[in-house]
N, C-alpha and C. Protein backbone atom coordinates (compact mmCIF):
# COMPACT_ATOMS: atom_id res chain seq x y z
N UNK A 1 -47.92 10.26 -31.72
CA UNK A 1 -47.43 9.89 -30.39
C UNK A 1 -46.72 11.09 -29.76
N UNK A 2 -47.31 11.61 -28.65
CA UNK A 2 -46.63 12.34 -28.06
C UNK A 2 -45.60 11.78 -26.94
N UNK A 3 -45.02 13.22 -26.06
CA UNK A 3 -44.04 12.91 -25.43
C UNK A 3 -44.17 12.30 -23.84
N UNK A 4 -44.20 10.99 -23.99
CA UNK A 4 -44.75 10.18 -22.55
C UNK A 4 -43.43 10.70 -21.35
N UNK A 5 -44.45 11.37 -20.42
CA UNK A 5 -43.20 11.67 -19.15
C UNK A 5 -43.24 10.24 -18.29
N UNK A 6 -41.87 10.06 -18.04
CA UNK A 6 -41.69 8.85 -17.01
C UNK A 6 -40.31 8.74 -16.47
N UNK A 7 -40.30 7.92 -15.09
CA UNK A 7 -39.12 7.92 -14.51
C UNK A 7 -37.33 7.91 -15.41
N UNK A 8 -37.56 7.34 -16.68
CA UNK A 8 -36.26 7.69 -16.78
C UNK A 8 -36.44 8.95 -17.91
N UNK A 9 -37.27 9.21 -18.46
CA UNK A 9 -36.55 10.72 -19.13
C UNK A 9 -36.60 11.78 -18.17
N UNK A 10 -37.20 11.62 -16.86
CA UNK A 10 -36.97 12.77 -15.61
C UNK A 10 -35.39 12.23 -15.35
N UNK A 11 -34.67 11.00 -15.06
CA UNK A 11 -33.11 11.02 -14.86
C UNK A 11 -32.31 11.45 -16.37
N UNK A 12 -32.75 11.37 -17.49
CA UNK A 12 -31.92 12.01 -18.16
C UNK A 12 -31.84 12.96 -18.44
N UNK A 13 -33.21 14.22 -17.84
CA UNK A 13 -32.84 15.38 -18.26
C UNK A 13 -32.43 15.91 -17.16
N UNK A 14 -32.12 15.35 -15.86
CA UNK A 14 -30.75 15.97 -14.85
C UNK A 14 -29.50 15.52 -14.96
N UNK A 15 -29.20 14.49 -15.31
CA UNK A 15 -28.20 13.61 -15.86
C UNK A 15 -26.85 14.84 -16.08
N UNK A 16 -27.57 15.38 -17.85
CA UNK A 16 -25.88 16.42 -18.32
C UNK A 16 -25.68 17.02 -16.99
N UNK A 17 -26.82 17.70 -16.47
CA UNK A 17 -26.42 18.57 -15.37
C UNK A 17 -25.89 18.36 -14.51
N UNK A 18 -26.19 17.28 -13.76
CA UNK A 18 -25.44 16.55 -12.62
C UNK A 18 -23.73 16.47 -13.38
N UNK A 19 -23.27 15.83 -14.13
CA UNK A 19 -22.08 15.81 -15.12
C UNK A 19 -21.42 17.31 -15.40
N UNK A 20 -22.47 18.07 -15.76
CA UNK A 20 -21.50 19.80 -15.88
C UNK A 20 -21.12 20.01 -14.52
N UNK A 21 -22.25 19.83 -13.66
CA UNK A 21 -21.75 21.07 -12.19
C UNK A 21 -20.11 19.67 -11.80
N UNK A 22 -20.33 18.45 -11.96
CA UNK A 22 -18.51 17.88 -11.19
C UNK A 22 -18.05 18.50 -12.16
N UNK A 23 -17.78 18.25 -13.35
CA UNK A 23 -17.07 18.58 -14.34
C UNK A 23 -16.65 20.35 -13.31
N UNK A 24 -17.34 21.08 -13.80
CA UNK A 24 -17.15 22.49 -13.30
C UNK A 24 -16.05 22.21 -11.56
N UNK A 25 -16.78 21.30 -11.01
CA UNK A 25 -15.91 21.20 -9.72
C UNK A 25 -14.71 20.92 -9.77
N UNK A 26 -14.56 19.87 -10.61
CA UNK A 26 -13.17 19.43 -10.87
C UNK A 26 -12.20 20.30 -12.09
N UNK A 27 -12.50 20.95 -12.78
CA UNK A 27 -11.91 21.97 -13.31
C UNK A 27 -11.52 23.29 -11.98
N UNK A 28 -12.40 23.61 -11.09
CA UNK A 28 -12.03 24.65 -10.07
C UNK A 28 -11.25 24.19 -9.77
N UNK A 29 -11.45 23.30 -9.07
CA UNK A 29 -10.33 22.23 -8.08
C UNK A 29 -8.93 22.49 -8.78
N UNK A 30 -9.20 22.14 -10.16
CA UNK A 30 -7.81 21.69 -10.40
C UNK A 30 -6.96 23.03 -10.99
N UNK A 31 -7.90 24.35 -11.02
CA UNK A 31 -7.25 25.30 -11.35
C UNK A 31 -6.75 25.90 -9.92
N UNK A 32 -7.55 25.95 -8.76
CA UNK A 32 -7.58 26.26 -7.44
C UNK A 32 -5.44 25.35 -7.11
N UNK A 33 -5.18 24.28 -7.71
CA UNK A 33 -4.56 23.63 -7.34
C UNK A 33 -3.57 23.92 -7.60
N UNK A 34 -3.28 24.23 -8.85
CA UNK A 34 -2.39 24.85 -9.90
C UNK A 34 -2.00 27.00 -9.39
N UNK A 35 -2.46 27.17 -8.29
CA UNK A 35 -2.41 28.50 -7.90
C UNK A 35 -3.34 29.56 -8.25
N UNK A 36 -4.01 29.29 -9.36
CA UNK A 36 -4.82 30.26 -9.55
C UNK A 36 -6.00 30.62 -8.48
N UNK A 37 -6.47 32.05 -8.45
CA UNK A 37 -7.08 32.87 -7.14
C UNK A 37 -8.39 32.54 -7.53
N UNK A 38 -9.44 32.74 -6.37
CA UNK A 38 -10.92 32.40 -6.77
C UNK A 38 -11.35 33.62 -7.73
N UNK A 39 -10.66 34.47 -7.77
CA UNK A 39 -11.19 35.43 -8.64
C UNK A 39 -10.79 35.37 -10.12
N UNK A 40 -9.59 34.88 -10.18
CA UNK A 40 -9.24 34.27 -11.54
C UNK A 40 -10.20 33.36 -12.35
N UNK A 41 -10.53 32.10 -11.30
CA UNK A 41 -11.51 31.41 -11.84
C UNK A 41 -12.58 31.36 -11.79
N UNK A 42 -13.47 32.39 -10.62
CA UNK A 42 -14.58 33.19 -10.85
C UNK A 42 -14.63 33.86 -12.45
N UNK A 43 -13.62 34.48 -12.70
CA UNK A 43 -13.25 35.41 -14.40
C UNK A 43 -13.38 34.39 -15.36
N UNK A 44 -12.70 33.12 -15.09
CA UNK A 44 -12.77 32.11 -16.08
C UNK A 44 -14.34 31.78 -16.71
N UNK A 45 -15.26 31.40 -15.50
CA UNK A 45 -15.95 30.48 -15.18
C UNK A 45 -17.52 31.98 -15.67
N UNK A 46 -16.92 32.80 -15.68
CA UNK A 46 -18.50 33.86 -15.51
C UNK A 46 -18.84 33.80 -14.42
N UNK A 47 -18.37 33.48 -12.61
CA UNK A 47 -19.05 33.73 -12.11
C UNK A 47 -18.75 33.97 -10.92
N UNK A 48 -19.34 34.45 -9.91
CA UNK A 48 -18.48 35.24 -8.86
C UNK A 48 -17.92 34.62 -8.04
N UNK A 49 -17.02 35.24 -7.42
CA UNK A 49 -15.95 34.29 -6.63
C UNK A 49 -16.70 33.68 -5.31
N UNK A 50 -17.87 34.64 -4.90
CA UNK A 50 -18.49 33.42 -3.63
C UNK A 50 -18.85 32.60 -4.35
N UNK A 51 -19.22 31.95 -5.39
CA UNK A 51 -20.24 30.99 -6.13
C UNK A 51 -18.84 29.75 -6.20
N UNK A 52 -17.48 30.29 -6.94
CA UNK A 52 -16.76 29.62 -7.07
C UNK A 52 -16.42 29.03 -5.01
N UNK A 53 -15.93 29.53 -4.19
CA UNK A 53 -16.11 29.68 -3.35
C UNK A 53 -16.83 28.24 -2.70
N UNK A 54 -17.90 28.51 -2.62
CA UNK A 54 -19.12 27.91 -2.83
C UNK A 54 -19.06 26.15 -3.17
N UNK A 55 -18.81 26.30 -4.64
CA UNK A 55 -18.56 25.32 -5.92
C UNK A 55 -17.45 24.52 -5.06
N UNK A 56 -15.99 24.99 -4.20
CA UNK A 56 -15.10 24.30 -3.84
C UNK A 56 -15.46 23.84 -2.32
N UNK A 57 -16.01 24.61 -1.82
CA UNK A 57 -16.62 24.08 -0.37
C UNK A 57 -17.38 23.09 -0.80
N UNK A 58 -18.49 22.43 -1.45
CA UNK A 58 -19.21 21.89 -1.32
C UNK A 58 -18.60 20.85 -2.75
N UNK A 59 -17.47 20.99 -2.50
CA UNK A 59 -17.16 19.83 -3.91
C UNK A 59 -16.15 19.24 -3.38
């Protein structure tokens, strides 16, 4: 038996992802909150401060 594609193993393999990127939002957020600079948590995060930037505009 192979691996049958169908509507829900297409929602569970976006699922973690959907879950990391809030997770990731709400960690910015809450470092953003606490004073730290987008470049701090750009440093944290691996990734550049427009992305973080970005990550808080659209979160």
């Amino acid at each position: 038996m192979g691996f049958q594609r169908n509507r829900y193993n297409d929602e569970a393999l976006r699922r973690p992802h959907e879950v990391g990127s809030t997770l990731r939002k709400a960690e910015a957020a809450a470092l953003r909150a606490n004073g730290y600079t987008m470049d701090r948590i750009a440093e944290l995060f691996g990734a550049t401060r427009q992305r973080i930037s970005a990550l808080l505009r659209n979160g």
